[in-house]
N, C-alpha and C. Protein backbone atom coordinates (compact mmCIF):
# COMPACT_ATOMS: atom_id res chain seq x y z
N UNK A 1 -13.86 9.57 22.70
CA UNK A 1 -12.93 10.24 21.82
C UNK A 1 -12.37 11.47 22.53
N UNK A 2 -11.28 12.04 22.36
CA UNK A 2 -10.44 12.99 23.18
C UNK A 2 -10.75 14.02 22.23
N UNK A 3 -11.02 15.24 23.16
CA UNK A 3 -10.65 16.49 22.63
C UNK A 3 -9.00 16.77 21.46
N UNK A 4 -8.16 16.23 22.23
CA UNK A 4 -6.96 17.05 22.03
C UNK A 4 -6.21 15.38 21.70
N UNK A 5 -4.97 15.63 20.94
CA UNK A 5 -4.08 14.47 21.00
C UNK A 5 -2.76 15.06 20.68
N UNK A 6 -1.62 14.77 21.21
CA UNK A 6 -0.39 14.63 20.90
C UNK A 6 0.07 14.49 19.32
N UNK A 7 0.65 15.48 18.83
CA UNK A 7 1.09 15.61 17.56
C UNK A 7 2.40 15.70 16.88
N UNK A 8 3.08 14.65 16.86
CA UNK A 8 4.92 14.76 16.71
C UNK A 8 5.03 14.90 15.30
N UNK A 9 5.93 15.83 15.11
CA UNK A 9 7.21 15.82 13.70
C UNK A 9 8.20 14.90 13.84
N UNK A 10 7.73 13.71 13.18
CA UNK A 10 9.30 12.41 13.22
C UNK A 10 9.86 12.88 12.42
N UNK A 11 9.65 13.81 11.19
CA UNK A 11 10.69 13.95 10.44
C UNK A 11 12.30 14.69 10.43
N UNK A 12 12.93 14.65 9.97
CA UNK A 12 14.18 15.51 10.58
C UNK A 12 13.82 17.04 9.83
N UNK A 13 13.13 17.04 9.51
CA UNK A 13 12.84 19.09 8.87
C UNK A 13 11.58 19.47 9.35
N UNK A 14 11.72 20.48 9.16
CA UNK A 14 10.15 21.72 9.81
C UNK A 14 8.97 20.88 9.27
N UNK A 15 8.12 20.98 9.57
CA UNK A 15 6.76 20.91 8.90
C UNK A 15 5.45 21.81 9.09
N UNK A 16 5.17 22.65 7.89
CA UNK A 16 4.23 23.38 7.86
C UNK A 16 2.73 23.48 7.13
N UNK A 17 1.81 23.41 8.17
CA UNK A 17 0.19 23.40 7.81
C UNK A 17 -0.43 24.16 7.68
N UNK A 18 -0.87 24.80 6.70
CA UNK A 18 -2.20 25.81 6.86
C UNK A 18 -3.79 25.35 7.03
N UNK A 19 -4.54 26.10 7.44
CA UNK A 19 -5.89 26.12 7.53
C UNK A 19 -6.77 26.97 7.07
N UNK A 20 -6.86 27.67 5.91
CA UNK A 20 -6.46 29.38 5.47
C UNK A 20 -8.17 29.74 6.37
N UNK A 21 -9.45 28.89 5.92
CA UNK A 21 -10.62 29.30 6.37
C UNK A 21 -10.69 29.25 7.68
N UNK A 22 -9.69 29.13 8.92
CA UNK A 22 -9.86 29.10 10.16
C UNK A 22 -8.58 29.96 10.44
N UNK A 23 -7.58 30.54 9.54
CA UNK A 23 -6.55 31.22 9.99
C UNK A 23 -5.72 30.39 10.75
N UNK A 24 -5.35 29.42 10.49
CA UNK A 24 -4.31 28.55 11.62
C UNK A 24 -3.24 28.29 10.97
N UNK A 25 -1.58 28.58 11.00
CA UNK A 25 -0.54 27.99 10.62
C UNK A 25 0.02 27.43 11.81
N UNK A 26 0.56 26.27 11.48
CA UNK A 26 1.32 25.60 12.51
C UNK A 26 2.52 25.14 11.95
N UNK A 27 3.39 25.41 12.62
CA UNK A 27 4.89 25.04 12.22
C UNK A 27 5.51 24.35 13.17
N UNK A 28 6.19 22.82 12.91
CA UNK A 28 6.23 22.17 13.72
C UNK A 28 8.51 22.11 13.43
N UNK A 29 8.93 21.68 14.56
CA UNK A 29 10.52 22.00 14.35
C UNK A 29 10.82 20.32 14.73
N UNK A 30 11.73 19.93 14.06
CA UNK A 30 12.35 18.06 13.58
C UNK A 30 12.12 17.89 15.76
N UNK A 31 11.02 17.23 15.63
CA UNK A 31 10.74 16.10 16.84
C UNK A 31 9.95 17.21 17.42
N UNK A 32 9.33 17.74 17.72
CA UNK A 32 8.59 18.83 18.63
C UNK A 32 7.09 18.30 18.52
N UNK A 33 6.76 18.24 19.43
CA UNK A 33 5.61 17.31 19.72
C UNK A 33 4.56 18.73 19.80
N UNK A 34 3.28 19.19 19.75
CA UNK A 34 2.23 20.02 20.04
C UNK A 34 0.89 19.49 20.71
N UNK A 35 -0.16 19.90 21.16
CA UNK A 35 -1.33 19.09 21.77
C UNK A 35 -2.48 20.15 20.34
N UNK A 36 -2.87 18.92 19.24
CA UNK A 36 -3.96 19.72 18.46
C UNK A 36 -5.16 18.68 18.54
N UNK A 37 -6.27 19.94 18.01
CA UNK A 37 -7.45 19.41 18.08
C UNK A 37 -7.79 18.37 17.02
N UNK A 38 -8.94 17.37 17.81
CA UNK A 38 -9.53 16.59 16.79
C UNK A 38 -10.14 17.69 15.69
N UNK A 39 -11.04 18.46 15.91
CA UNK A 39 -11.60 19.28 14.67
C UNK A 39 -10.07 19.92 14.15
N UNK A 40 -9.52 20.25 14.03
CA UNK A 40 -8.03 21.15 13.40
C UNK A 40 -7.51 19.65 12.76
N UNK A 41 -7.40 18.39 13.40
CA UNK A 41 -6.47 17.77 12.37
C UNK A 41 -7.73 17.14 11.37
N UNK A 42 -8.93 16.88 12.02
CA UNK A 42 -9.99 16.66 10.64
C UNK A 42 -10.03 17.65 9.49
N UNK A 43 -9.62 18.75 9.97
CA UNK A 43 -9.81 20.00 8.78
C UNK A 43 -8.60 19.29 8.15
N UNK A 44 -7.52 19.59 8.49
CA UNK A 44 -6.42 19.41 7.39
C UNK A 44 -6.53 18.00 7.24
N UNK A 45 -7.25 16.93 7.17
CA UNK A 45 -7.26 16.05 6.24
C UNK A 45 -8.13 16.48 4.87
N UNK A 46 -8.75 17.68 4.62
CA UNK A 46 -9.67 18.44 4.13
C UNK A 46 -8.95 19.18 2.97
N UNK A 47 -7.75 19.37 3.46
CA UNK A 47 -6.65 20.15 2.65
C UNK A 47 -6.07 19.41 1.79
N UNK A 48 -5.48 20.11 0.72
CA UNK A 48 -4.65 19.17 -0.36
C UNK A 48 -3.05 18.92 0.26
N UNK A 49 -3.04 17.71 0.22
CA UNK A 49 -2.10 17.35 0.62
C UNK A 49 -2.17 16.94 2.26
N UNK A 50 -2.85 17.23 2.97
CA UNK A 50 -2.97 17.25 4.69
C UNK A 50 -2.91 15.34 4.83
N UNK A 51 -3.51 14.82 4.30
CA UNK A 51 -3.59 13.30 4.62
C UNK A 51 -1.95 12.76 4.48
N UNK A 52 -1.78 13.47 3.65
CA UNK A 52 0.08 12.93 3.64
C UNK A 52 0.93 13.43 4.31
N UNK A 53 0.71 14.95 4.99
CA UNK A 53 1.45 15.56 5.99
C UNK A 53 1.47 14.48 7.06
N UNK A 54 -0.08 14.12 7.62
CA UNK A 54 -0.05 13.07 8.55
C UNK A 54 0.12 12.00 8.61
N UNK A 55 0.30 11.40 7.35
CA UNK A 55 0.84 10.00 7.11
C UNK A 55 2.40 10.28 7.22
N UNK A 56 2.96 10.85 6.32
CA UNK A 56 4.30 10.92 6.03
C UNK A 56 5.13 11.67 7.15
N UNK A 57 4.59 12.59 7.65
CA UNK A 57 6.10 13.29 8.28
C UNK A 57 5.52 13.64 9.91
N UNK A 58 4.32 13.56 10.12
CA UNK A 58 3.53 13.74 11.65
C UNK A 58 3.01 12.60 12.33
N UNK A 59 3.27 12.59 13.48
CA UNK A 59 2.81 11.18 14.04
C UNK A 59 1.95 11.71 15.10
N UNK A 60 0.50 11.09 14.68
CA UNK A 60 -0.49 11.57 15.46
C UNK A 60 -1.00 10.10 16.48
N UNK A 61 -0.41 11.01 17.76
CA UNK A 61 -0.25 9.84 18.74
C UNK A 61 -1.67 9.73 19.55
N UNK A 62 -2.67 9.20 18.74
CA UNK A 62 -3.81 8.89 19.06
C UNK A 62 -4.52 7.61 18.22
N UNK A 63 -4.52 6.60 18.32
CA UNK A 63 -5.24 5.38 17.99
C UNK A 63 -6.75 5.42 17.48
N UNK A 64 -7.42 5.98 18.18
CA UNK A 64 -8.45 6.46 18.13
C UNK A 64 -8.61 7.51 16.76
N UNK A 65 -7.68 8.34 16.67
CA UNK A 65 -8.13 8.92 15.82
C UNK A 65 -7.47 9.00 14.38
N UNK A 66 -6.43 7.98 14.70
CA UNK A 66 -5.88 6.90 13.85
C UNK A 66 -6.96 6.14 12.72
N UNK A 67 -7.92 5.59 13.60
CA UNK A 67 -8.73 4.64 12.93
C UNK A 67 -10.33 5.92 12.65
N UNK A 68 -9.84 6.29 13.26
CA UNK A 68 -11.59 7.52 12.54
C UNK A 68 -11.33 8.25 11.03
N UNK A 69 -10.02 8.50 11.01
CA UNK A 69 -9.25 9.34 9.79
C UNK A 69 -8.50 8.00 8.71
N UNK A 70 -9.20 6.93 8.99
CA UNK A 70 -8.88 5.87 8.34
C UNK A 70 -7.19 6.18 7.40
N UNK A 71 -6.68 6.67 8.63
CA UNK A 71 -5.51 6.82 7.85
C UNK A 71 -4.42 5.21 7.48
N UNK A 72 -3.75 5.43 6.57
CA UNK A 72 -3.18 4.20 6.33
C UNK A 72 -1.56 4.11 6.68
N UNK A 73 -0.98 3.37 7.62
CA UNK A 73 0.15 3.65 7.78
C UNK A 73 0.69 2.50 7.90
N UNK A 74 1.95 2.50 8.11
CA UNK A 74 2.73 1.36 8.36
C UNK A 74 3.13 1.11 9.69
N UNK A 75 4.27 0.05 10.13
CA UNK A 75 3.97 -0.20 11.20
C UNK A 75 4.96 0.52 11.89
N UNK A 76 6.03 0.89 10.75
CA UNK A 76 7.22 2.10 11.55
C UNK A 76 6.55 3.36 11.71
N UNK A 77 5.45 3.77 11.54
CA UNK A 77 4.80 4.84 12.26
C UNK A 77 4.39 4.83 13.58
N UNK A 78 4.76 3.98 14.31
CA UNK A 78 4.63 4.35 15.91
C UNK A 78 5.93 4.18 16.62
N UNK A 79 6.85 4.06 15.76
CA UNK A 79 8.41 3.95 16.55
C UNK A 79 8.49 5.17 16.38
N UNK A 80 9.57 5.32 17.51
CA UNK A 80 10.56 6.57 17.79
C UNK A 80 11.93 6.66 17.54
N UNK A 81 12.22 7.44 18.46
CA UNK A 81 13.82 7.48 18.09
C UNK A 81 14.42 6.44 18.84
């Protein structure tokens, strides 16, 4: 399992996460990719709403941690532009 994975905004608007008990906001701008941690995106599946940030509007370009966060997606979640 990787430390770190590739984290894209497919959506065409900002997208913003908090973490309030670790102090982390991340603000992501329409396609801007970031490198976040496995522990940081497990937390915000933790958060209300975080499982749908990453389903719906973030494409977390890791397979691996795809299937650990039993997230559920479709199959246009790994296309691009």
């Amino acid at each position: 399992m990787k430390d770190y994975c590739n984290v894209k905004n497919r959506s065409a608007s900002t997208v913003v996460y908090n973490i309030p008990e670790d102090g982390i906001r991340r603000s992501f701008a329409p396609g801007e990719t970031k490198k976040i941690s496995y522990q940081e995106l497990e937390k915000l599946t933790y958060q209300p709403g975080g499982m749908n940030i990453l389903v719906r509007f973030l494409q977390v370009q890791s397979e691996d941690i795809i299937k650990d966060f039993n997230m559920q997606v479709e199959l246009e979640y790994y296309m691009s532009e």
